[in-house]
PDB file of N, CA and C in Angstrom:
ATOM      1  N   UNK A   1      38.523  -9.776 -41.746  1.00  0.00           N
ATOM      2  CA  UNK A   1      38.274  -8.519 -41.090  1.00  0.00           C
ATOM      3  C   UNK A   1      37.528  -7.595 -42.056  1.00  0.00           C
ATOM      4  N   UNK A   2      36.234  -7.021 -41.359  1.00  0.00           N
ATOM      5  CA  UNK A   2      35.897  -6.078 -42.281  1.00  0.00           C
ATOM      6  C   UNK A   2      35.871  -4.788 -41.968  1.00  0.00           C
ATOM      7  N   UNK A   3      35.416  -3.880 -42.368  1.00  0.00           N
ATOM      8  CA  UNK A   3      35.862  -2.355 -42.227  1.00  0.00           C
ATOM      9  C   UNK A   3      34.199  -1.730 -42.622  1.00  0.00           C
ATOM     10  N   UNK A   4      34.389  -0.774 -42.089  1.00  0.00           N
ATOM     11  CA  UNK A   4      33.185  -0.166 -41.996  1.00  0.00           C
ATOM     12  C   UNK A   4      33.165   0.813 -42.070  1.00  0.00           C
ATOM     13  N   UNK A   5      32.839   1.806 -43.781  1.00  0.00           N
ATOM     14  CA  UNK A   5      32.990   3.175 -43.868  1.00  0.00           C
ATOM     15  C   UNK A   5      32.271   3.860 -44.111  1.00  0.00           C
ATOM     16  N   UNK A   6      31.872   4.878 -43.066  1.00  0.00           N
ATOM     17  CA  UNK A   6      30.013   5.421 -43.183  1.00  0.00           C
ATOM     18  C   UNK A   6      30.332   6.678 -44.367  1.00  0.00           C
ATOM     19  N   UNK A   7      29.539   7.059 -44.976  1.00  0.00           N
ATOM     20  CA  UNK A   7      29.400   7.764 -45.940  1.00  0.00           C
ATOM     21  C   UNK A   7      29.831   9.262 -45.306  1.00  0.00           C
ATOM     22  N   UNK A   8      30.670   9.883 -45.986  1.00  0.00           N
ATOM     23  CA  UNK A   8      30.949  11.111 -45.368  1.00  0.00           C
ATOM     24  C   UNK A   8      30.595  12.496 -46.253  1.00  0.00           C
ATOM     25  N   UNK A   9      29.956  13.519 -45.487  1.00  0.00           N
ATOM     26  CA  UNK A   9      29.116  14.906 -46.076  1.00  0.00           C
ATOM     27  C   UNK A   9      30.117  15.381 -46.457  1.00  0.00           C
ATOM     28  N   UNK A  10      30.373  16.230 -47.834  1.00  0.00           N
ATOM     29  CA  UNK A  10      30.674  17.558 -47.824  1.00  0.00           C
ATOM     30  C   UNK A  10      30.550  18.270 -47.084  1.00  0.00           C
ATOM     31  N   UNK A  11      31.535  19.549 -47.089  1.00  0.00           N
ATOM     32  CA  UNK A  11      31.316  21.042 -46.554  1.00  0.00           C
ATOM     33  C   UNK A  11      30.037  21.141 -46.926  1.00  0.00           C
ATOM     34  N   UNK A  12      30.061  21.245 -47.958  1.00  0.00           N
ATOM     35  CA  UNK A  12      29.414  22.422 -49.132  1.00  0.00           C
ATOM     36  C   UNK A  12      27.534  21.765 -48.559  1.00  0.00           C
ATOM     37  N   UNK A  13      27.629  20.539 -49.415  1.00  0.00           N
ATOM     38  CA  UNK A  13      26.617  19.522 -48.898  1.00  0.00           C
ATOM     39  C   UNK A  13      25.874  19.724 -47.639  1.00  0.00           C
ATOM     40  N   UNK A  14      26.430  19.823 -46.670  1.00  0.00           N
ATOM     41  CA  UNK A  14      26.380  19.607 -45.296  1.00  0.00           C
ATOM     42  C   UNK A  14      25.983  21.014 -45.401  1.00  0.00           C
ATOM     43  N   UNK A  15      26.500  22.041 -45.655  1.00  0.00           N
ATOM     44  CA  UNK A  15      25.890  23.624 -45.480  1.00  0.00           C
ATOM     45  C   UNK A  15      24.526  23.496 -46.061  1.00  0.00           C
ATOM     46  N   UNK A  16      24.129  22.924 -47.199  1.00  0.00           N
ATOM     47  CA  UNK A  16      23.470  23.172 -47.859  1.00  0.00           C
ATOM     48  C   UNK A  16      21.895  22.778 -47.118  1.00  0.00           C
ATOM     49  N   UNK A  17      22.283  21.400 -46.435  1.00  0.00           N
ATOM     50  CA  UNK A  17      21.204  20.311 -45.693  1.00  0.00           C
ATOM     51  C   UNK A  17      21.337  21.476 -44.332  1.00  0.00           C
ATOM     52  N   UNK A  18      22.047  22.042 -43.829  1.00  0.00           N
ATOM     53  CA  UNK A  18      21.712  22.411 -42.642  1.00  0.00           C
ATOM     54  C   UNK A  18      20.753  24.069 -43.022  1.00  0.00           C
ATOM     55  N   UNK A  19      21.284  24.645 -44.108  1.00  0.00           N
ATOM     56  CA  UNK A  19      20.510  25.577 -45.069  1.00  0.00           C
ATOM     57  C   UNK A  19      19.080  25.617 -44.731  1.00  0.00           C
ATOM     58  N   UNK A  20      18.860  24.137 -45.576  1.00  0.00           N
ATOM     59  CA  UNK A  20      17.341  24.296 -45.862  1.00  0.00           C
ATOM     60  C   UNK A  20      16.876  23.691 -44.061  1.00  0.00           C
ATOM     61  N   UNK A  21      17.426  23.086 -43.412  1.00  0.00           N
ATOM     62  CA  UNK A  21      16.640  22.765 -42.301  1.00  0.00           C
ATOM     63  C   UNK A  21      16.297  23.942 -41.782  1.00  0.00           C
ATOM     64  N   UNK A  22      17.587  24.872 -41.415  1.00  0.00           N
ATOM     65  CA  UNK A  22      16.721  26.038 -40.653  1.00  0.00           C
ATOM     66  C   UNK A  22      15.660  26.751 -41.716  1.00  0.00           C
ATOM     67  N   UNK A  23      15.987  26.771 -42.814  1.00  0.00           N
ATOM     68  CA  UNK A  23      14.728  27.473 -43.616  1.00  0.00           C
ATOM     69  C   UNK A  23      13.202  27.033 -42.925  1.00  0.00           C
ATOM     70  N   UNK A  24      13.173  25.906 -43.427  1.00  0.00           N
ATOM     71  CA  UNK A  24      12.191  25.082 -43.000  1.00  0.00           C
ATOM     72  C   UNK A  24      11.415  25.375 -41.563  1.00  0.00           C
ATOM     73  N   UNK A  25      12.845  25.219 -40.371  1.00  0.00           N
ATOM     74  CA  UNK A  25      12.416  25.341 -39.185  1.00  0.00           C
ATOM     75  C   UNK A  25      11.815  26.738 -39.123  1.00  0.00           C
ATOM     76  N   UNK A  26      12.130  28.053 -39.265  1.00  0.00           N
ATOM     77  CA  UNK A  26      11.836  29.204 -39.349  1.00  0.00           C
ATOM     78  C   UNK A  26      10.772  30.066 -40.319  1.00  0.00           C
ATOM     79  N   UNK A  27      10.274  28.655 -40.951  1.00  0.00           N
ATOM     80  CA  UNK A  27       9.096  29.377 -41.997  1.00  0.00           C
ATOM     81  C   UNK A  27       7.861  29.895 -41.671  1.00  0.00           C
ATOM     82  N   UNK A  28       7.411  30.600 -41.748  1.00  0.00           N
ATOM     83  CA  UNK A  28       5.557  30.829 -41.441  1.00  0.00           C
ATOM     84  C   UNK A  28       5.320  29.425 -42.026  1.00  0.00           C
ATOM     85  N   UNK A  29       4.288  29.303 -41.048  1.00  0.00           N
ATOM     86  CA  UNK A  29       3.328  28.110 -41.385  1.00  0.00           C
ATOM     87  C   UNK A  29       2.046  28.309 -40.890  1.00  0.00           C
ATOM     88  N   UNK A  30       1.196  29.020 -42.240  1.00  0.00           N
ATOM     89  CA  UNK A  30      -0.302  29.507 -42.117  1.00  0.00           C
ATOM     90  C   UNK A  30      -1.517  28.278 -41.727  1.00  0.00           C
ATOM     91  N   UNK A  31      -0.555  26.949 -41.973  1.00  0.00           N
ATOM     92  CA  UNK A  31      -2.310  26.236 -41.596  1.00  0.00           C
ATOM     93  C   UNK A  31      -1.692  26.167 -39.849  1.00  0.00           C
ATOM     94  N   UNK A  32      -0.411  26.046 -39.441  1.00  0.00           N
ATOM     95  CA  UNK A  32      -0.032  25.923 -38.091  1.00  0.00           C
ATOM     96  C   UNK A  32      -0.988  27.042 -37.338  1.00  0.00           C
ATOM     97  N   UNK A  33      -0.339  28.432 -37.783  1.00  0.00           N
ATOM     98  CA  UNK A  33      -1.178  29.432 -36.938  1.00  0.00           C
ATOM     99  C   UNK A  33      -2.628  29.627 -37.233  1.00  0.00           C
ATOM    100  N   UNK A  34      -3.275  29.280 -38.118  1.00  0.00           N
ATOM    101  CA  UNK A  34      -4.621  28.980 -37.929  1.00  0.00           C
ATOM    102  C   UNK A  34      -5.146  28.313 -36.902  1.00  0.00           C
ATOM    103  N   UNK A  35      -4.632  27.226 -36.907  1.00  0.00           N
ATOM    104  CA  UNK A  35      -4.950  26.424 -35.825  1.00  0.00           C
ATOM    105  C   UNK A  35      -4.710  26.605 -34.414  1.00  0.00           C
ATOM    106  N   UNK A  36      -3.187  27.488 -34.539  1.00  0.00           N
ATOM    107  CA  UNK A  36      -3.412  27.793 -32.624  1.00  0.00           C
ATOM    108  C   UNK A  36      -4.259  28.979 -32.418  1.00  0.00           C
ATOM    109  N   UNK A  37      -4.646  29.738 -33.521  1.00  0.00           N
ATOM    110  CA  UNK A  37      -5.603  31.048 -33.211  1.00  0.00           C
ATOM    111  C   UNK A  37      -6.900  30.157 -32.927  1.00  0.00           C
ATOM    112  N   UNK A  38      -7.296  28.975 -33.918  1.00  0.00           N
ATOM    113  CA  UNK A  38      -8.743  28.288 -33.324  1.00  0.00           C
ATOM    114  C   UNK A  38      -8.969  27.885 -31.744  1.00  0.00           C
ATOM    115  N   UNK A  39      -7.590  27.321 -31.716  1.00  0.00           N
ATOM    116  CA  UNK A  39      -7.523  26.617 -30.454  1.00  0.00           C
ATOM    117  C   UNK A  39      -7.477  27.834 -29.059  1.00  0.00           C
ATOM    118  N   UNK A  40      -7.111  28.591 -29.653  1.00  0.00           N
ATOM    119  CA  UNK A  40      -6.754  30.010 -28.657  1.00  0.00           C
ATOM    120  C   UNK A  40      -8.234  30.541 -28.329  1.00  0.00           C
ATOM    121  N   UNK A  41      -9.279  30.866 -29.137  1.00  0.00           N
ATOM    122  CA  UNK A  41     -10.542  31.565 -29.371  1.00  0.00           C
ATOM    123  C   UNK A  41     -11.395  30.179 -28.559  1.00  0.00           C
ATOM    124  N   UNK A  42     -11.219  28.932 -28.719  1.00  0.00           N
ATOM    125  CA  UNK A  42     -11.918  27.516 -28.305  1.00  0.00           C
ATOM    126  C   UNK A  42     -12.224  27.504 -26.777  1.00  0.00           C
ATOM    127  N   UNK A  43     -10.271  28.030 -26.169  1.00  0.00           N
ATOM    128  CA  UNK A  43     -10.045  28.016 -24.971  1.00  0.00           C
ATOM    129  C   UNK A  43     -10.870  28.845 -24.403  1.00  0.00           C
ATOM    130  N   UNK A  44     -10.814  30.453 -24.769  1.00  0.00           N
ATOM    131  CA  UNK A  44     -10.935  31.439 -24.075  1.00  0.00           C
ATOM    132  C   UNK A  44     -12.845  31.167 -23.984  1.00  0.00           C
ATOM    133  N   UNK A  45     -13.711  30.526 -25.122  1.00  0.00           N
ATOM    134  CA  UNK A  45     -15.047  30.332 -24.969  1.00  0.00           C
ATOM    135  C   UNK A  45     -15.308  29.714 -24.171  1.00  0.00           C
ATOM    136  N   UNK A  46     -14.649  27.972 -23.591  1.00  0.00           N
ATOM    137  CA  UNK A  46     -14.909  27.618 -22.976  1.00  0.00           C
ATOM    138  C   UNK A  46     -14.550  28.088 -21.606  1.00  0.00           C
ATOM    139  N   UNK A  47     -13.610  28.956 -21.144  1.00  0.00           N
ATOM    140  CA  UNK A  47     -13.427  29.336 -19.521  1.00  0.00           C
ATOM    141  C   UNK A  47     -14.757  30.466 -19.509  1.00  0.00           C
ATOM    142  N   UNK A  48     -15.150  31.118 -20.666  1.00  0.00           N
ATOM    143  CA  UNK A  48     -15.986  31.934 -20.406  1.00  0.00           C
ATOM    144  C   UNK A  48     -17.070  31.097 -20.080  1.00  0.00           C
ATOM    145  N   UNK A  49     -17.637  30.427 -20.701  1.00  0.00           N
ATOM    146  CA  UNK A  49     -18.956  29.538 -20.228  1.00  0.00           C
ATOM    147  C   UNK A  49     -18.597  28.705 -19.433  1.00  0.00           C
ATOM    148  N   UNK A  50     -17.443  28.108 -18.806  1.00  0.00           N
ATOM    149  CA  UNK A  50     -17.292  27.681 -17.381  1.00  0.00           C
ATOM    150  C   UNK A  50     -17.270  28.447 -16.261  1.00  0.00           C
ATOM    151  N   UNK A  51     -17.146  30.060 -16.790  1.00  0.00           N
ATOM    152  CA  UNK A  51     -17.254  30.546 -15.678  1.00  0.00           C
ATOM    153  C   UNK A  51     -18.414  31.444 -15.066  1.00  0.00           C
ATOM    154  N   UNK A  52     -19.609  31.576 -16.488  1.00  0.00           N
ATOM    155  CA  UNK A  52     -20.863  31.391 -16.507  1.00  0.00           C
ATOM    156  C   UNK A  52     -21.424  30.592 -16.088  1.00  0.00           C
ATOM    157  N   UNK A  53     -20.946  29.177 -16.006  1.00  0.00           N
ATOM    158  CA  UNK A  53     -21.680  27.864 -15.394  1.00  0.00           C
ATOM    159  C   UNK A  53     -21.869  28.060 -14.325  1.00  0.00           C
ATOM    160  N   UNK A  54     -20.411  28.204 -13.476  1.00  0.00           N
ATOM    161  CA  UNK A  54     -19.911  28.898 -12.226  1.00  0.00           C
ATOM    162  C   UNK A  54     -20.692  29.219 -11.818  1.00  0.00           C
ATOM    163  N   UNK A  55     -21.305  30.744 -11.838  1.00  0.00           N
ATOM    164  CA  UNK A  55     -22.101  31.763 -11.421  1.00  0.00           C
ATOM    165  C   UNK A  55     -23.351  31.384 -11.027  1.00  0.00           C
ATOM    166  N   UNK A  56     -24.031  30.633 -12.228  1.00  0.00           N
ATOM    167  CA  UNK A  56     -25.408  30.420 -12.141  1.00  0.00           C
ATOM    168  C   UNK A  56     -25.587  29.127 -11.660  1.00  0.00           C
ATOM    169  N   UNK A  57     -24.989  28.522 -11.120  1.00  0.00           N
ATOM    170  CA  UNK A  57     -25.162  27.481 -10.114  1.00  0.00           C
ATOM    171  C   UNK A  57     -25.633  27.654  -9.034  1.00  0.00           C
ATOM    172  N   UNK A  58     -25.250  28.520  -8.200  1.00  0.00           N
ATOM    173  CA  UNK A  58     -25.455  29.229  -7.074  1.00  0.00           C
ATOM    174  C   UNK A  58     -26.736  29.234  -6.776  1.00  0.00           C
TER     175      UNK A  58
END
């Protein structure tokens, strides 16, 4: 028969790992928002010239 004993966290440990996760989760992240401001400015060009396309079709 064998037994099977999964490794068990500290308090302390376990505070510490859940610590830095939310750090982590909650950080500014400047190349992130760069990128949704590109993607934001990308969008809004292209509905504008789709909706220039729009027009002058006619």
């Amino acid at each position: 028969m064998t037994s099977y004993t999964a490794p068990r966290l500290t308090d302390a440990l376990e505070r510490d790992l859940l610590a830095k996760a939310m750090e982590t989760e909650f950080r500014f992240h400047l190349l992130r928002s760069i990128k949704n401001f590109a993607l934001g400015i990308a969008y809004f060009v292209n509905s504008v010239r789709t909706q220039a396309n729009a027009r002058y079709t006619y």
